[in-house]
C-alpha atoms as a PDB file:
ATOM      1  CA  UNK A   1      22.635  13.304 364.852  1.00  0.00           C
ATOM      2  CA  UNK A   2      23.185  13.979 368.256  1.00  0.00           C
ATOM      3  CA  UNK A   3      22.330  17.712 368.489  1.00  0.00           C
ATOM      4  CA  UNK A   4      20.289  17.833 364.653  1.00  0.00           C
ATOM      5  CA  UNK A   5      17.493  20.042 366.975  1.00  0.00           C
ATOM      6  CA  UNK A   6      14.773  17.695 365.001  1.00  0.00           C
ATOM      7  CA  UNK A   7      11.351  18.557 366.252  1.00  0.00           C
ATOM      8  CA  UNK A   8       9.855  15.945 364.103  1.00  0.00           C
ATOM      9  CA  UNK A   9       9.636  12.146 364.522  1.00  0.00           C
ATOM     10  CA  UNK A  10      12.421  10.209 362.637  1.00  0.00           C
ATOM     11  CA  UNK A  11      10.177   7.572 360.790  1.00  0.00           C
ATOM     12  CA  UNK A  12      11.607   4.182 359.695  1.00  0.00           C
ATOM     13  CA  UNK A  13      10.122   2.035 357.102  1.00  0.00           C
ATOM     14  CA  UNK A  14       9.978  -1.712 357.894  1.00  0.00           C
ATOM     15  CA  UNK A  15       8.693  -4.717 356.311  1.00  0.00           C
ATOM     16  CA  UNK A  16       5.626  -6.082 358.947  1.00  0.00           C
ATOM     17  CA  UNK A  17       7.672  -9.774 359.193  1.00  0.00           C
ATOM     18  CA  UNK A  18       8.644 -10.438 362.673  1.00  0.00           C
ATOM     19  CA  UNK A  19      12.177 -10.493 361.930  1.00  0.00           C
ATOM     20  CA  UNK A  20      12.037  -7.143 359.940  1.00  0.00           C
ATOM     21  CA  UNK A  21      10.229  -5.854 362.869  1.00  0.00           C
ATOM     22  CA  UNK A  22      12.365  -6.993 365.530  1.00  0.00           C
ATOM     23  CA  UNK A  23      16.026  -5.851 363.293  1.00  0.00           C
ATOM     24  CA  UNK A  24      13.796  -2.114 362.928  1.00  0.00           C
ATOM     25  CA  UNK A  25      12.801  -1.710 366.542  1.00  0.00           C
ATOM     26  CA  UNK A  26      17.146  -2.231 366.894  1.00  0.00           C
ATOM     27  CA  UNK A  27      18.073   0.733 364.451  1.00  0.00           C
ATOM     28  CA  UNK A  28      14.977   2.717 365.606  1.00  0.00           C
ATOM     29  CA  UNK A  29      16.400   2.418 369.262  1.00  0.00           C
ATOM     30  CA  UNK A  30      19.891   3.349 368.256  1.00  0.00           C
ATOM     31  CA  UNK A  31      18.513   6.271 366.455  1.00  0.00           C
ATOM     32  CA  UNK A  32      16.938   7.732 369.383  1.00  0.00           C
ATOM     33  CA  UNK A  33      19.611   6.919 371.755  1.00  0.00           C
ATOM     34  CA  UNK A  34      21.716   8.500 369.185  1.00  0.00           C
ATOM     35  CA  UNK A  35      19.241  11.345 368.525  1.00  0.00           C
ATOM     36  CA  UNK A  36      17.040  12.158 370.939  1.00  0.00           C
ATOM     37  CA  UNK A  37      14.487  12.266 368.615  1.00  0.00           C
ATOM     38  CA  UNK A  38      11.132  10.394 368.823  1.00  0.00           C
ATOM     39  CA  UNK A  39      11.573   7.234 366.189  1.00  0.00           C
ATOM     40  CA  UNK A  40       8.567   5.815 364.761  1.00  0.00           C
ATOM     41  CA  UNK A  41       7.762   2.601 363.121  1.00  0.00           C
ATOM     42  CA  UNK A  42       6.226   3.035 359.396  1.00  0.00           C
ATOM     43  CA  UNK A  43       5.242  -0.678 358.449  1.00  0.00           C
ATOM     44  CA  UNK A  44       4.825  -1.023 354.318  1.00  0.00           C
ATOM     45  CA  UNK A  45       3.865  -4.685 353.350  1.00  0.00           C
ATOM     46  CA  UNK A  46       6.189  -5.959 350.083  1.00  0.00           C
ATOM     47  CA  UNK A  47       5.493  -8.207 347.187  1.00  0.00           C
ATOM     48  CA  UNK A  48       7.610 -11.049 348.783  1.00  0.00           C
ATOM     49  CA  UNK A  49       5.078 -10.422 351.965  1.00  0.00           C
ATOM     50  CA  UNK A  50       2.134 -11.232 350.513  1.00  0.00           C
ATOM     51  CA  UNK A  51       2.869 -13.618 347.048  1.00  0.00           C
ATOM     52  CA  UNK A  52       4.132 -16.738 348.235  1.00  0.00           C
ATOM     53  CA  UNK A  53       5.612 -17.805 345.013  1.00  0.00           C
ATOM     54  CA  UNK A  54       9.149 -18.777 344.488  1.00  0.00           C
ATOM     55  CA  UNK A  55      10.948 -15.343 344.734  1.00  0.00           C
ATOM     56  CA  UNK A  56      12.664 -15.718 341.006  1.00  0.00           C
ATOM     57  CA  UNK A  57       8.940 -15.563 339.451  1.00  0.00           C
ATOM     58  CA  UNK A  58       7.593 -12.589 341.505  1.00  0.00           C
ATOM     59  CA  UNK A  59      10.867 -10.101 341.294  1.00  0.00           C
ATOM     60  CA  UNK A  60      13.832 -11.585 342.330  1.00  0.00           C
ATOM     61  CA  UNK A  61      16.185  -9.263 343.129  1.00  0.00           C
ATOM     62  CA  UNK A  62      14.177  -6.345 345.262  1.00  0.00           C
ATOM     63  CA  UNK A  63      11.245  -8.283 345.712  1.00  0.00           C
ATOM     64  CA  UNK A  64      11.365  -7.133 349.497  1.00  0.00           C
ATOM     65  CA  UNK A  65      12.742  -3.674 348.803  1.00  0.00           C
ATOM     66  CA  UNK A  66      10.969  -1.974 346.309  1.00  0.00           C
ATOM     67  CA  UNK A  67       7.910  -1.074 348.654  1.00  0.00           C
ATOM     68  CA  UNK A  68       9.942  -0.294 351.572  1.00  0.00           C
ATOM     69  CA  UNK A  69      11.885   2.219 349.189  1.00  0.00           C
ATOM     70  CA  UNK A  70       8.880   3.481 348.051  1.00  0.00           C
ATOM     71  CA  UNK A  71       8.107   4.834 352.020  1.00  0.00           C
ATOM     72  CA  UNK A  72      11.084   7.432 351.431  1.00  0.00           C
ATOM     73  CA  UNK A  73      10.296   8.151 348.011  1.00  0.00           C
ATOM     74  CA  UNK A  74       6.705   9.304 348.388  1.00  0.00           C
ATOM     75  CA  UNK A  75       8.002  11.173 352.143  1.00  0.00           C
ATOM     76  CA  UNK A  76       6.384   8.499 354.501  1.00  0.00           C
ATOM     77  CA  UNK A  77       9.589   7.530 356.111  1.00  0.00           C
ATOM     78  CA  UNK A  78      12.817   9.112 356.602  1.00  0.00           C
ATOM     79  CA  UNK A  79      14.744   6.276 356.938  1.00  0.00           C
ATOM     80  CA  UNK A  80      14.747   2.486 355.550  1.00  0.00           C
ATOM     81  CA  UNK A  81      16.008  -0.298 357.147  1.00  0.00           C
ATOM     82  CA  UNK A  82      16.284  -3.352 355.063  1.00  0.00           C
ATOM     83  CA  UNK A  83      18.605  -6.784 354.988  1.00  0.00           C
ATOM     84  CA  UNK A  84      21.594  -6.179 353.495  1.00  0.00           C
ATOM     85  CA  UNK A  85      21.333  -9.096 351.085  1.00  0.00           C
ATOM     86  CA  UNK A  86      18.221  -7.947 349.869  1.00  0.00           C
ATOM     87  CA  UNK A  87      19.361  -4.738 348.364  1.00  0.00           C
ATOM     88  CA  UNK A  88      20.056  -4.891 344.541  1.00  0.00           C
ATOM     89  CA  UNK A  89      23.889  -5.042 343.948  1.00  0.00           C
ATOM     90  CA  UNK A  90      24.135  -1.743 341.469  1.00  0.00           C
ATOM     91  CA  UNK A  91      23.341   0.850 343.787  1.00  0.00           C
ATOM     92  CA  UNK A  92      20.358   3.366 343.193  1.00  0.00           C
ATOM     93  CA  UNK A  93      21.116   6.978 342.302  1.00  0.00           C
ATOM     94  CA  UNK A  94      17.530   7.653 344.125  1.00  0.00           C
ATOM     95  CA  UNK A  95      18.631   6.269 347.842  1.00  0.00           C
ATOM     96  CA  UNK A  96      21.861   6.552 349.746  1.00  0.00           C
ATOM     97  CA  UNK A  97      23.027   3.767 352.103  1.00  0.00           C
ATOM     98  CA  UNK A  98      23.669   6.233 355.440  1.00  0.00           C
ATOM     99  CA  UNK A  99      24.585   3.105 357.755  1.00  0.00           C
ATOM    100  CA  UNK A 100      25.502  -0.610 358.255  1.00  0.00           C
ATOM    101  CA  UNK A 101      24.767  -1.364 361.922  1.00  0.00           C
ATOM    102  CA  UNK A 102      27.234  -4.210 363.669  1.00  0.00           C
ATOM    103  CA  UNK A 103      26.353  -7.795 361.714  1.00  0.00           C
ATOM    104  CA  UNK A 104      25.784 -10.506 362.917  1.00  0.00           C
ATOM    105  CA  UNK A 105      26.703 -14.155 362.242  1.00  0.00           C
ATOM    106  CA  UNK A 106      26.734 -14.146 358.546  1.00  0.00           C
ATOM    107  CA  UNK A 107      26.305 -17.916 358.031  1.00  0.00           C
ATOM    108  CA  UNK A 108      24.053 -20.613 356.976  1.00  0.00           C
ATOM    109  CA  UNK A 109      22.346 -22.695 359.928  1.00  0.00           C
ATOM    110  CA  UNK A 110      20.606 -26.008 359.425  1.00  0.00           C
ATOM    111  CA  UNK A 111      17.264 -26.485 361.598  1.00  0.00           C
ATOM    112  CA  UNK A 112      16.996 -30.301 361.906  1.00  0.00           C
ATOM    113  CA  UNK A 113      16.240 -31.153 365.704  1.00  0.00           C
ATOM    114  CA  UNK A 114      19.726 -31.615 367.265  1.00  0.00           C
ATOM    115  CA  UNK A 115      21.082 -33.582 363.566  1.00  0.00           C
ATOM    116  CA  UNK A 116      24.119 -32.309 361.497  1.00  0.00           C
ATOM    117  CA  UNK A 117      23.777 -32.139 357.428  1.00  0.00           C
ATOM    118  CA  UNK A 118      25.656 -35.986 357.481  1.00  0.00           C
ATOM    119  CA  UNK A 119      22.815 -37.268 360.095  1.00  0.00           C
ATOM    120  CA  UNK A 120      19.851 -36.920 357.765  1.00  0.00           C
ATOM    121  CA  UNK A 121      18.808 -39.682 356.182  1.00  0.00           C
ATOM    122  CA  UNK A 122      19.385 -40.887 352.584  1.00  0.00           C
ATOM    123  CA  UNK A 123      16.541 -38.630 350.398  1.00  0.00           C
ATOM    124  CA  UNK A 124      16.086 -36.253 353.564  1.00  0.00           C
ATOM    125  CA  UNK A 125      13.661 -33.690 352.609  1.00  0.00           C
ATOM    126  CA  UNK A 126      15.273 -29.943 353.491  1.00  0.00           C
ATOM    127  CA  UNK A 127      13.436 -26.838 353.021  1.00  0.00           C
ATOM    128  CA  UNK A 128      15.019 -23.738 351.418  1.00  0.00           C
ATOM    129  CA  UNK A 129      13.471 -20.596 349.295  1.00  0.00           C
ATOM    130  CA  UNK A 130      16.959 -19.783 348.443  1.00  0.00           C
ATOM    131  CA  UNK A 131      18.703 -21.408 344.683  1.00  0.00           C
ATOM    132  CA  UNK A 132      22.122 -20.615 345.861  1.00  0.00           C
ATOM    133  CA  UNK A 133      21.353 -22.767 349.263  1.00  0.00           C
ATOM    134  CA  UNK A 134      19.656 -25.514 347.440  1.00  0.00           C
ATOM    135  CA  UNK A 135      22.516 -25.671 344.830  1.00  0.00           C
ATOM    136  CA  UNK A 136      25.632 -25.917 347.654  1.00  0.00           C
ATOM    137  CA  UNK A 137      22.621 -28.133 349.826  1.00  0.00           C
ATOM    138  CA  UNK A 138      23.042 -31.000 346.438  1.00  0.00           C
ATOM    139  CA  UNK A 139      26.587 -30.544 346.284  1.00  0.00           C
ATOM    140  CA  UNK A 140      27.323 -31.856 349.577  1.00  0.00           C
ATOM    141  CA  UNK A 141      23.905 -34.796 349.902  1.00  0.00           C
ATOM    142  CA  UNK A 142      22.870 -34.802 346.026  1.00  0.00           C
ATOM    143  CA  UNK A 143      20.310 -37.519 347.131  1.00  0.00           C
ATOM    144  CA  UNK A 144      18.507 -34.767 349.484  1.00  0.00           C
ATOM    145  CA  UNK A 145      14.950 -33.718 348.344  1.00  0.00           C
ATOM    146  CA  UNK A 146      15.006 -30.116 348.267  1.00  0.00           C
ATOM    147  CA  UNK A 147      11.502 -28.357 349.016  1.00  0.00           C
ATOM    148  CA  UNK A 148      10.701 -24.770 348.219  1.00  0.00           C
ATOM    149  CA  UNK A 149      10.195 -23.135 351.224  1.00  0.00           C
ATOM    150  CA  UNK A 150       8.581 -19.523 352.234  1.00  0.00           C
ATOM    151  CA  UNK A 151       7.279 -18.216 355.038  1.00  0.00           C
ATOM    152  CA  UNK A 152       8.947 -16.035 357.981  1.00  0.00           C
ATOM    153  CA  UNK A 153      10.807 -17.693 360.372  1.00  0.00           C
ATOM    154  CA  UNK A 154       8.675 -19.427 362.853  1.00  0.00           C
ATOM    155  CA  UNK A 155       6.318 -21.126 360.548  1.00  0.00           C
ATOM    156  CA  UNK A 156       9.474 -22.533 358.095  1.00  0.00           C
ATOM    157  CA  UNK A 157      10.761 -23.735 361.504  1.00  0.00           C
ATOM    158  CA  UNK A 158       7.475 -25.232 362.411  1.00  0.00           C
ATOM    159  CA  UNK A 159       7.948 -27.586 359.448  1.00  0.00           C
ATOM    160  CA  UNK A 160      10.506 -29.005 360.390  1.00  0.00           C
ATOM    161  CA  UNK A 161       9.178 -32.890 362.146  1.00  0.00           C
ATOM    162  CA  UNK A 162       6.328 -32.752 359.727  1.00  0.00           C
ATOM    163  CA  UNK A 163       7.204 -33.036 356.070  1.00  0.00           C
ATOM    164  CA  UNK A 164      10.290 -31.896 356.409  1.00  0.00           C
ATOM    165  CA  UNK A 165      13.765 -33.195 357.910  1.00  0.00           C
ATOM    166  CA  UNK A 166      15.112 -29.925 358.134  1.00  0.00           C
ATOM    167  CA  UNK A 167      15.402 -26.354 356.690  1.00  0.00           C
ATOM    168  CA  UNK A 168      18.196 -23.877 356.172  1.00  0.00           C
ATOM    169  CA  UNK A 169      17.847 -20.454 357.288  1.00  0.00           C
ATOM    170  CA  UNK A 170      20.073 -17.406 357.799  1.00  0.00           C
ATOM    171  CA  UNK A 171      21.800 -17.888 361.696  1.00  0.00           C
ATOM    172  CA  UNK A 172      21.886 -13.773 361.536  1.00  0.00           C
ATOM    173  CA  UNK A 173      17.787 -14.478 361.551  1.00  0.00           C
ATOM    174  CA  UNK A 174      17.696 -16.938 363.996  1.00  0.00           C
ATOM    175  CA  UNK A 175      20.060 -14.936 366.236  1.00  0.00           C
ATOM    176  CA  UNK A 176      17.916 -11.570 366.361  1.00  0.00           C
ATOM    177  CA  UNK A 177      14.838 -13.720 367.040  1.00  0.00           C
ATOM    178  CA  UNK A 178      16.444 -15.265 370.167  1.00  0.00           C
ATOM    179  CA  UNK A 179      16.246 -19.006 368.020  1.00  0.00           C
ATOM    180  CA  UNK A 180      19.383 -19.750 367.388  1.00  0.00           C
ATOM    181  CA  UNK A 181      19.147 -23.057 369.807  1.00  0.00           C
ATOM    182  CA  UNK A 182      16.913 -24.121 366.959  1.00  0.00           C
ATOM    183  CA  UNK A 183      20.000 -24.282 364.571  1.00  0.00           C
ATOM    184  CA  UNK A 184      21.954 -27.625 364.131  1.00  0.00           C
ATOM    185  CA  UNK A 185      24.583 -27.156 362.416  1.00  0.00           C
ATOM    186  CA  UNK A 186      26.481 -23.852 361.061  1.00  0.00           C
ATOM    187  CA  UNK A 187      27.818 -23.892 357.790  1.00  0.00           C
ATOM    188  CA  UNK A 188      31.222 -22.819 357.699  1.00  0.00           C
ATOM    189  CA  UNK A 189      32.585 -20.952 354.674  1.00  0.00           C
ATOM    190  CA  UNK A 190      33.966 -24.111 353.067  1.00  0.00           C
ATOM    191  CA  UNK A 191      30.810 -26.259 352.761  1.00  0.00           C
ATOM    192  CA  UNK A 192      28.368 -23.318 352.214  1.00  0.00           C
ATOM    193  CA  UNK A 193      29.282 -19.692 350.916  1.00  0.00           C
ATOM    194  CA  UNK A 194      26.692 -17.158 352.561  1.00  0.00           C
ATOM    195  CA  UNK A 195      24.942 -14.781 350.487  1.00  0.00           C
ATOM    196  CA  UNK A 196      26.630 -11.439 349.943  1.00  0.00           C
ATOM    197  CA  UNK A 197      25.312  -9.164 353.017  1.00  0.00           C
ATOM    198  CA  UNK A 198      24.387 -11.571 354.456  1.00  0.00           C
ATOM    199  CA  UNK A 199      23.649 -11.113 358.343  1.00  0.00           C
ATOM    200  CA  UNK A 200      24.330  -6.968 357.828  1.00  0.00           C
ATOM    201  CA  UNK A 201      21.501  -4.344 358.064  1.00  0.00           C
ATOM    202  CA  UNK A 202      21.309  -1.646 355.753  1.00  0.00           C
ATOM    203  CA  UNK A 203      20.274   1.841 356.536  1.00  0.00           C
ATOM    204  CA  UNK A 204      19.200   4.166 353.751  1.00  0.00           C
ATOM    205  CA  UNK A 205      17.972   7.452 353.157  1.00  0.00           C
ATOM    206  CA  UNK A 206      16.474   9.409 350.137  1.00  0.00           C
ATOM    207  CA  UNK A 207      19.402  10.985 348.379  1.00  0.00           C
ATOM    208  CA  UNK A 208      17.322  14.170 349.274  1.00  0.00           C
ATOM    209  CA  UNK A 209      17.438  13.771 352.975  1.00  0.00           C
ATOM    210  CA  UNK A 210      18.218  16.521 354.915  1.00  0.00           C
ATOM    211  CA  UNK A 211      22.111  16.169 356.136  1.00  0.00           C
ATOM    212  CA  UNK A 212      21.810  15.003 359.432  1.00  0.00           C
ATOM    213  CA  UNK A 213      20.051  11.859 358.670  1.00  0.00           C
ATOM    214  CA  UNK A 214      22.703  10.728 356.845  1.00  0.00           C
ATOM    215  CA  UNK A 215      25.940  10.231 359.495  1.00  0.00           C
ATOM    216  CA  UNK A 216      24.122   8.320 361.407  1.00  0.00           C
ATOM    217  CA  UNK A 217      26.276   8.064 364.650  1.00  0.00           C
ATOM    218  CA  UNK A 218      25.855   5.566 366.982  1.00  0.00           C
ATOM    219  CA  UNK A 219      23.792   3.544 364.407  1.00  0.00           C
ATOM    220  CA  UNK A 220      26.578   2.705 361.821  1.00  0.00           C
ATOM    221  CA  UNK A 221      29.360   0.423 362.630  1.00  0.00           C
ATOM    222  CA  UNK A 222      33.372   1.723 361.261  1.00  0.00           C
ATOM    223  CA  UNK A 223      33.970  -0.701 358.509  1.00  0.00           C
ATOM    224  CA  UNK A 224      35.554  -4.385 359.689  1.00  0.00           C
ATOM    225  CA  UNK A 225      37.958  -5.638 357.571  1.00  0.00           C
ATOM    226  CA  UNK A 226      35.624  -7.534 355.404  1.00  0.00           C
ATOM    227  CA  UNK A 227      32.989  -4.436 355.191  1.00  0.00           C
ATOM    228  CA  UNK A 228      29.808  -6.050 353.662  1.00  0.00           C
ATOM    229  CA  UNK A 229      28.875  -2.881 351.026  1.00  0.00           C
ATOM    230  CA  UNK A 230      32.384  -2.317 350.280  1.00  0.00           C
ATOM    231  CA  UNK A 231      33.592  -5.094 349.091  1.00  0.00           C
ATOM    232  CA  UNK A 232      30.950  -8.084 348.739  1.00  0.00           C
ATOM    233  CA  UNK A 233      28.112  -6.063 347.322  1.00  0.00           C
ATOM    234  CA  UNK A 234      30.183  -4.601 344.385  1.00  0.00           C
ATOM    235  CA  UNK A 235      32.135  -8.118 343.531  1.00  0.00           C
ATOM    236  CA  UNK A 236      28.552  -9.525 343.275  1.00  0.00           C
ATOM    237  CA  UNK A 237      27.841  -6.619 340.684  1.00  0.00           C
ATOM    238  CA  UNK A 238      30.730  -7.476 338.430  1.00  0.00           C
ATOM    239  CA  UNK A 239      29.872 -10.859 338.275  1.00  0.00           C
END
């Protein structure tokens, strides 16, 4: 995109959370480094935004994408820039996935004021919005009292010394927020498998987009040896 001659604003569609902010303002500032364009923010508020109900009973799978998707679809965005793990595994004839910026940490990270997963106290209550979290969470403590947990990341945090022990969030999360001091403990791979994705960006585009937005140089990242889309997103599927 370096010499596309694009007169026009490059417009990226973003959730309004801090943390979808904050991972948007990244790629928008990579696309105009990369660009020289002007890159504006378009912020679209998604189900999982605004219903606060556990995410399996409100859409599950896309719950955070489908309005953000909608922004290219209707031609108020050019680009999307969603969490990798959020994106439903079979891929959309309707959108093409022109990037996956450099992840970050893709595990798990307890929150729990300095104390590791074995310090918590017999019936610990641990906040989590996430099944696959709270299944691995009882397979190491079964007598741990899970809580459903929503909320962006500083008010799950804030829990956490009132009627919680501790919650679990993504350390990719904590990391781009400049929190990661808050974490504990980091799960490695043995004790708790991360979420396929997990801690990647993903950069799409209307499958109508003009050519240039798709390449994406200096935005996308040459695929590491355990490329997120390549590989975990299509395992997932088969399953």
């Amino acid at each position: 995109m370096a010499d596309s001659g694009l007169s026009q604003p490059i417009r990226v569609a973003t959730r309004r959370s801090q943390l979808a902010l904050t991972q948007s303002r990244q790629v928008a500032a990579a696309l105009a480094a990369a660009s020289g364009a002007r890159v504006e923010l378009v912020e679209v508020t998604s189900e999982g935004d605004v219903n606060d109900g556990p995410l399996r009973h409100i859409g599950g799978t896309g719950v955070f994408v489908t309005a953000v998707r909608q922004a290219l679809t209707d031609g108020r965005a050019d680009v999307a820039v969603h969490s990798l793990k959020d994106l439903p595994t079979a891929a959309d004839p309707g959108f093409l996935l022109a990037a996956v910026p450099a992840r970050e940490d893709f595990r798990d990270a307890l929150c729990a004021r300095g104390s590791m997963l074995a310090d918590l106290p017999l019936g610990a209550h641990v906040g989590t919005g996430s099944p696959r979290r709270a299944a691995q969470l009882l397979l190491l403590r079964p007598d741990l009292q899970i809580a459903a947990l929503r909320g962006n990341v500083a008010s799950r945090l804030a829990r956490v010394g009132q009627d919680l022990d501790a919650v679990v969030l993504a350390a990719a999360g904590l990391a781009r927020l400049g929190r990661l001091a808050d974490a504990s403990e980091l799960f490695g791979l043995q004790a708790m498998l991360p979420a396929p994705g997990q801690g990647a960006l993903a950069v799409e585009v209307a499958a109508t987009a003009p050519a240039g937005l798709l390449a994406a140089p200096g935005v996308d990242e040459p695929p590491p040896v355990a490329a997120p889309r390549p590989l975990e997103m299509p395992a997932l599927h088969e399953f």
